[in-house]
Protein backbone atom coordinates (compact mmCIF):
# COMPACT_ATOMS: atom_id res chain seq x y z
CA UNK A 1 160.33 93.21 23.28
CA UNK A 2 158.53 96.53 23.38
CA UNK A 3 155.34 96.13 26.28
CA UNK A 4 152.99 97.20 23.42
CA UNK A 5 153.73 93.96 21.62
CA UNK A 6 154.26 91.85 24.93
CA UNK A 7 150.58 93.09 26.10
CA UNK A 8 149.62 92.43 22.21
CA UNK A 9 150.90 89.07 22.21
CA UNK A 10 149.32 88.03 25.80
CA UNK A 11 146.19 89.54 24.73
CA UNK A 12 146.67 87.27 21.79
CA UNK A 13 147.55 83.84 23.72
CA UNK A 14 144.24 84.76 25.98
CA UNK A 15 142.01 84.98 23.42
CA UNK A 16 143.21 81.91 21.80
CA UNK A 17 143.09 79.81 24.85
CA UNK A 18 139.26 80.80 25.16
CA UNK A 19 138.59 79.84 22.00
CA UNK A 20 140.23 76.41 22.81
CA UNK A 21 137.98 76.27 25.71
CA UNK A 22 134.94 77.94 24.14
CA UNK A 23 134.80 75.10 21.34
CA UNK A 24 136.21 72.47 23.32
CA UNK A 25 133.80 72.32 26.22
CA UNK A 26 131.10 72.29 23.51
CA UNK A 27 132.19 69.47 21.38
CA UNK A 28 133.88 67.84 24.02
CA UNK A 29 137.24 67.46 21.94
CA UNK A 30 140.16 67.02 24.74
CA UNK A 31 142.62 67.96 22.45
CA UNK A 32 141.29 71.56 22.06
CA UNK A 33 141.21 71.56 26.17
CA UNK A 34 144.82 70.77 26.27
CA UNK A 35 145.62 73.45 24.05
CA UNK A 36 143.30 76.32 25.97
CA UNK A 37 145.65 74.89 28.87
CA UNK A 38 148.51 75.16 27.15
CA UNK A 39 148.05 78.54 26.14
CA UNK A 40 146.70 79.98 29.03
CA UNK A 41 149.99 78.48 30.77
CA UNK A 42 151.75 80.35 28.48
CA UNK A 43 149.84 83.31 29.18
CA UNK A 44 150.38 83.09 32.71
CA UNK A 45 154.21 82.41 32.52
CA UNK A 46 154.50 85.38 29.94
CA UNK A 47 152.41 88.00 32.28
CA UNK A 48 154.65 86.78 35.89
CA UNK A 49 158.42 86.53 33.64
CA UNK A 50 159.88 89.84 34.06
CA UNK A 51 163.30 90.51 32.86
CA UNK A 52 165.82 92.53 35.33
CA UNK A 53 165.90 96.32 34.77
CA UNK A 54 169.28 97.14 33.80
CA UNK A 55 171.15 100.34 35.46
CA UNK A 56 171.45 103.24 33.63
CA UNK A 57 174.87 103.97 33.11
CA UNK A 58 176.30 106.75 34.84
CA UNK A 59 177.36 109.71 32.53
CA UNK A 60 180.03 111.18 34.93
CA UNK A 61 183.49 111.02 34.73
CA UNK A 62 186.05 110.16 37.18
C-alpha cells in the first residue's frame, strides 16, 4: 500500500472513531463507544505495524 493511501486511510479510521465518540458521549449510546474504540484500535495498530524493508537487490555480477 502506497503511504499516501495508508496516511489516507488512518486519517480516515481517526476521524471516524471521533465521530463514534463525538455522538456517543452525547447520547450515551455504548454501542457507538465500542466502535470509536474499535476504530481507534485499529488506528493505533495500523500507525505502529510496519512491514520489513526489503534489500535492494544488488545489480553486480559475479
Amino acid at each position: 500500500m502506497k503511504l499516501w493511501q495508508r496516511m489516507g486511510l488512518l486519517i480516515l479510521l481517526l476521524s471516524a472513531a471521533l465521530t463514534c465518540y463525538t455522538v456517543g458521549f452525547a447520547s450515551g449510546a455504548i454501542g457507538l463507544l465500542l466502535s470509536g474504540v474499535i476504530l481507534e484500535i485499529t488506528f493505533w495498530f495500523g500507525l505502529l505495524c510496519t512491514k520489513p524493508q526489503s534489500l535492494p537487490k544488488s545489480t553486480t555480477v559475479n
